[in-house]
Protein backbone atom coordinates (compact mmCIF):
# COMPACT_ATOMS: atom_id res chain seq x y z
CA UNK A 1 38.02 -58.42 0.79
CA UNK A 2 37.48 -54.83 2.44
CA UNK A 3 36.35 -51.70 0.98
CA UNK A 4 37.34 -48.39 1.77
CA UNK A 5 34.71 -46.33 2.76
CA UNK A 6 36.43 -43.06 2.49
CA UNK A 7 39.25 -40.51 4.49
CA UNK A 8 38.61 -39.42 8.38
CA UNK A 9 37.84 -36.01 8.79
CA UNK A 10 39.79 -35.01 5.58
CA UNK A 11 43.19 -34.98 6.84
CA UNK A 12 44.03 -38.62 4.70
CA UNK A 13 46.05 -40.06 7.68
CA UNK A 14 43.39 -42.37 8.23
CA UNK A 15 41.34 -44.87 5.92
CA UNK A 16 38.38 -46.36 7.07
CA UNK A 17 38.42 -50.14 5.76
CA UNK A 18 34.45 -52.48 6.80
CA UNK A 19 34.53 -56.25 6.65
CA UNK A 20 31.86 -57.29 6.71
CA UNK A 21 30.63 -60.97 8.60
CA UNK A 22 27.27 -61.59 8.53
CA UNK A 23 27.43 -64.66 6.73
CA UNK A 24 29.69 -66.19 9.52
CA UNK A 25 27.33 -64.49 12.34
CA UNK A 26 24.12 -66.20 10.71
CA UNK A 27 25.73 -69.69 9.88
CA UNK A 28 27.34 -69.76 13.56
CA UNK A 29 23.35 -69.64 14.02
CA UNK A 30 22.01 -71.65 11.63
CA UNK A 31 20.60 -69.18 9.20
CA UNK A 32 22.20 -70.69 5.72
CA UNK A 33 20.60 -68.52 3.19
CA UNK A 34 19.50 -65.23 2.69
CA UNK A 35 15.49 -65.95 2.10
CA UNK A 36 15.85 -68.15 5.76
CA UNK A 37 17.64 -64.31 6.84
CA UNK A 38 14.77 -62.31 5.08
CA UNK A 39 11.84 -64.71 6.64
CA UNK A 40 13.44 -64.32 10.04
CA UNK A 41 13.85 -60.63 9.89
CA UNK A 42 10.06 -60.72 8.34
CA UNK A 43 8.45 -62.92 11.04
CA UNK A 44 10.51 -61.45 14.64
CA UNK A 45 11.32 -58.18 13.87
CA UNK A 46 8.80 -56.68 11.29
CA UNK A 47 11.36 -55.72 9.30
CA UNK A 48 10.66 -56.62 5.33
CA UNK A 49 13.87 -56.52 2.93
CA UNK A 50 14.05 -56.88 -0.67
CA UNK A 51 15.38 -60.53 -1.83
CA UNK A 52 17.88 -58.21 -3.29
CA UNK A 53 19.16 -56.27 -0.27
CA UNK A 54 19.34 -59.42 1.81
CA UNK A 55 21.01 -61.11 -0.78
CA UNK A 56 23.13 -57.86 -1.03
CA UNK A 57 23.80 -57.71 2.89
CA UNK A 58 24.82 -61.74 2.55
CA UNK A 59 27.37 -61.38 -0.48
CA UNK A 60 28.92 -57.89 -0.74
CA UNK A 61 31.06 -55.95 1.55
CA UNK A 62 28.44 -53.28 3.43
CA UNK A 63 28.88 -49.45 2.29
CA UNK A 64 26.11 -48.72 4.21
CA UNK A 65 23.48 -50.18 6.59
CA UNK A 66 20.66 -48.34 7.99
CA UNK A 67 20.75 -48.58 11.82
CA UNK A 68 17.38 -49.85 12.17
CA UNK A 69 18.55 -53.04 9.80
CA UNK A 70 21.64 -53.80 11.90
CA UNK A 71 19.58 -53.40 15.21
CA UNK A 72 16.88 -55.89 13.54
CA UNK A 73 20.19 -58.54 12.28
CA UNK A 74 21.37 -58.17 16.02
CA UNK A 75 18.26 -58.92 17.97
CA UNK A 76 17.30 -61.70 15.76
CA UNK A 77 20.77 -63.22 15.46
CA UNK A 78 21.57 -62.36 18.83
CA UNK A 79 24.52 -60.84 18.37
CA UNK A 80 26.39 -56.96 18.46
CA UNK A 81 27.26 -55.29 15.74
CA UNK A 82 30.85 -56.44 16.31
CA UNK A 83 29.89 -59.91 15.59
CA UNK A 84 28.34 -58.32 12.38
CA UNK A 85 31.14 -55.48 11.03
CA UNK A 86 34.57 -55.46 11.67
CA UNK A 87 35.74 -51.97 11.56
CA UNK A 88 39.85 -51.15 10.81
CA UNK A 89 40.68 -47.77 11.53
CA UNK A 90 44.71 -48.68 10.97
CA UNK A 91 46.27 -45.59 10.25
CA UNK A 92 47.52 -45.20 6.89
CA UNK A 93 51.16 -44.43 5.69
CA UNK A 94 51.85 -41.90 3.10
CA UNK A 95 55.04 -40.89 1.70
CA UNK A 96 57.22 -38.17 3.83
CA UNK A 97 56.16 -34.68 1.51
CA UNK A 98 58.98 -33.12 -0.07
CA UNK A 99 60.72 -30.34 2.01
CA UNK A 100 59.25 -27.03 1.19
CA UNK A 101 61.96 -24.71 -0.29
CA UNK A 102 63.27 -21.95 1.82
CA UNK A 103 61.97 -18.66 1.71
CA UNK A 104 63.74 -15.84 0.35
CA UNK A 105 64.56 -13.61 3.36
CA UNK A 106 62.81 -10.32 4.04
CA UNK A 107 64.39 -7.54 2.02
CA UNK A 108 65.03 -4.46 4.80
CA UNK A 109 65.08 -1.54 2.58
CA UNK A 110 68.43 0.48 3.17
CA UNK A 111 69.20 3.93 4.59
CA UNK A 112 71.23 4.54 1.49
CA UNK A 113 69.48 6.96 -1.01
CA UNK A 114 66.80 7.98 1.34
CA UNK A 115 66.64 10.83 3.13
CA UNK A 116 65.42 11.96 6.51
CA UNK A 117 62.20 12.93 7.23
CA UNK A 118 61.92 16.92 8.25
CA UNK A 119 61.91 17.74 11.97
């Protein structure tokens, strides 16, 4: 499952769409639950999480991470933040617009009925 976090630099040709893997990350090294994750992150890196913002981090897709967290989860797991978010900037496609309709042309205003100005 992936979340979109939201449109690049308003123009909507772009959606930005996290994954996020720190589940896989920890089990590839052998952290299996979120309290052996929050201990960890406790104990190396003097970083102290909530149960529920561990447990958070383990289960949902991320909308946000501070950076000090993921640099804590990537020296203690030894990992990048690659290993840890996968990122899809795949443009998006949107429907062609609708041609605009043509403008009426410039009206020149005719000689006819006007008269010259004095010399």
């Amino acid at each position: 499952m992936t979340s979109t976090l939201g449109e690049l630099a308003g123009e909507g040709t772009h959606a930005v769409n996290i994954k996020g893997k720190l589940r896989i990350a920890a089990a590839q090294r052998e952290v299996w639950t979120g309290a052996q994750l929050r201990r960890l992150l406790a104990e190396k890196a003097g970083l102290e999480l909530s149960c529920a913002s561990v447990s958070a981090l383990f289960t949902k897709e991320p909308s946000q991470v501070k950076m000090s967290t993921l640099a804590a989860l990537c020296t203690e797991l030894e990992c990048t933040p690659n290993d840890l978010i996968e990122v899809d900037t795949t443009p998006v496609e949107h429907p062609a617009l609708p041609p605009r309709p043509a403008a009426d042309p410039p009206r020149v205003a005719s000689a006819r009925g006007r008269s010259m100005p004095p010399i």
